[in-house]
N, C-alpha and C. Protein backbone atom coordinates (compact mmCIF):
# COMPACT_ATOMS: atom_id res chain seq x y z
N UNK A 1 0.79 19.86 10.16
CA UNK A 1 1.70 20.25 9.07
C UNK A 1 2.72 19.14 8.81
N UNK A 2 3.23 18.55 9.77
CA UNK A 2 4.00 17.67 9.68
C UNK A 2 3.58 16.20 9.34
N UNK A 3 2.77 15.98 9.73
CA UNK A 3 1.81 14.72 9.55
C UNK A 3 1.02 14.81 7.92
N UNK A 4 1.06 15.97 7.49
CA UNK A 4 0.62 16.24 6.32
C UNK A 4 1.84 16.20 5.18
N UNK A 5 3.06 16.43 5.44
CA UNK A 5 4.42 16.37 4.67
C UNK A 5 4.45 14.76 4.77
N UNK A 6 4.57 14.17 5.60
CA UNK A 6 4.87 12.94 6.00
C UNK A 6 3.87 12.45 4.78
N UNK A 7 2.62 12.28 5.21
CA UNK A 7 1.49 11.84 3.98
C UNK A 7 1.95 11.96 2.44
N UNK A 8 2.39 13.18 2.26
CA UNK A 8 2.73 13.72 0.87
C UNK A 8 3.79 12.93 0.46
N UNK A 9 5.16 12.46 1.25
CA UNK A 9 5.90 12.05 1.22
C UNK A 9 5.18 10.33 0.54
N UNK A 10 4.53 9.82 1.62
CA UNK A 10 4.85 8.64 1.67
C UNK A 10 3.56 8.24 0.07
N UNK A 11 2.31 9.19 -0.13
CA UNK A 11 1.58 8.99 -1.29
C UNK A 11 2.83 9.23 -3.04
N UNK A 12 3.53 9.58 -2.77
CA UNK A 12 4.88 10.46 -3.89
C UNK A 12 5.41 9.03 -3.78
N UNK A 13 6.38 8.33 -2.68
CA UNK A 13 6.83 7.28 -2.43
C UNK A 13 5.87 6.03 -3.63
N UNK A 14 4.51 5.74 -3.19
CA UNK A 14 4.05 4.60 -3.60
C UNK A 14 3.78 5.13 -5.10
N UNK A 15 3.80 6.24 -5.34
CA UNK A 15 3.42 6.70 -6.53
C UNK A 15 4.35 6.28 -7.66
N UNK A 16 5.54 6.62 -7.04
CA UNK A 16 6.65 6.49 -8.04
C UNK A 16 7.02 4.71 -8.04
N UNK A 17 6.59 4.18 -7.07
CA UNK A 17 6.49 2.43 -7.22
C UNK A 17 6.13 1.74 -8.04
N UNK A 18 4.59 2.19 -8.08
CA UNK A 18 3.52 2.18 -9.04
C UNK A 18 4.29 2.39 -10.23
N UNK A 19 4.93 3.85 -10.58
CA UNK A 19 5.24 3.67 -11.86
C UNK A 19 6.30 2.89 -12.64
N UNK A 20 7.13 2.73 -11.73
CA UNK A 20 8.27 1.25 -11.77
C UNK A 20 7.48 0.16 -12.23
N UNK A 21 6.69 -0.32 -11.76
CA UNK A 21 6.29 -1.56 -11.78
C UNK A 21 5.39 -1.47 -13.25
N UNK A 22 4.54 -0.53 -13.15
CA UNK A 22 4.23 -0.56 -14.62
C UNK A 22 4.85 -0.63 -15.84
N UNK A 23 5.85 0.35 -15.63
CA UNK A 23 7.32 0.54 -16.55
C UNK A 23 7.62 -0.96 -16.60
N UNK A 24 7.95 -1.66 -15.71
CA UNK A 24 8.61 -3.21 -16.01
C UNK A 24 8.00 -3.87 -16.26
N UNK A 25 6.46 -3.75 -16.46
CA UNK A 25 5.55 -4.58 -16.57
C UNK A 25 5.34 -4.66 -18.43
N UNK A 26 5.21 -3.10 -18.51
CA UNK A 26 5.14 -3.25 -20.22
C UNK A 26 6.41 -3.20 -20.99
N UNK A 27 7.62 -3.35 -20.40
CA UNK A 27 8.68 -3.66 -20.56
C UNK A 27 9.18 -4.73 -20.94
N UNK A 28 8.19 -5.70 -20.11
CA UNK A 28 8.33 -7.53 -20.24
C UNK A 28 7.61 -7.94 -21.39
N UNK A 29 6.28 -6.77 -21.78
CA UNK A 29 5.92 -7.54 -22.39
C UNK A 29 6.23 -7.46 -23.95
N UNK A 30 6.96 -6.40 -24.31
CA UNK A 30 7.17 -5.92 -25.45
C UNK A 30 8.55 -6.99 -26.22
């Protein structure tokens, strides 16, 4: 259970990275 929150956590984490980086990516290019 805990090892499974942790997971959820850390896939949410790179997720929302991901969308940063895209965001600044078509950000630059506009």
């Amino acid at each position: 259970e805990k090892d499974f929150q942790q997971f959820g956590k850390d896939v949410c984490s790179r997720v929302v990275t991901l969308e940063d980086s895209r965001k600044a990516l078509v950000g630059s290019l506009k």
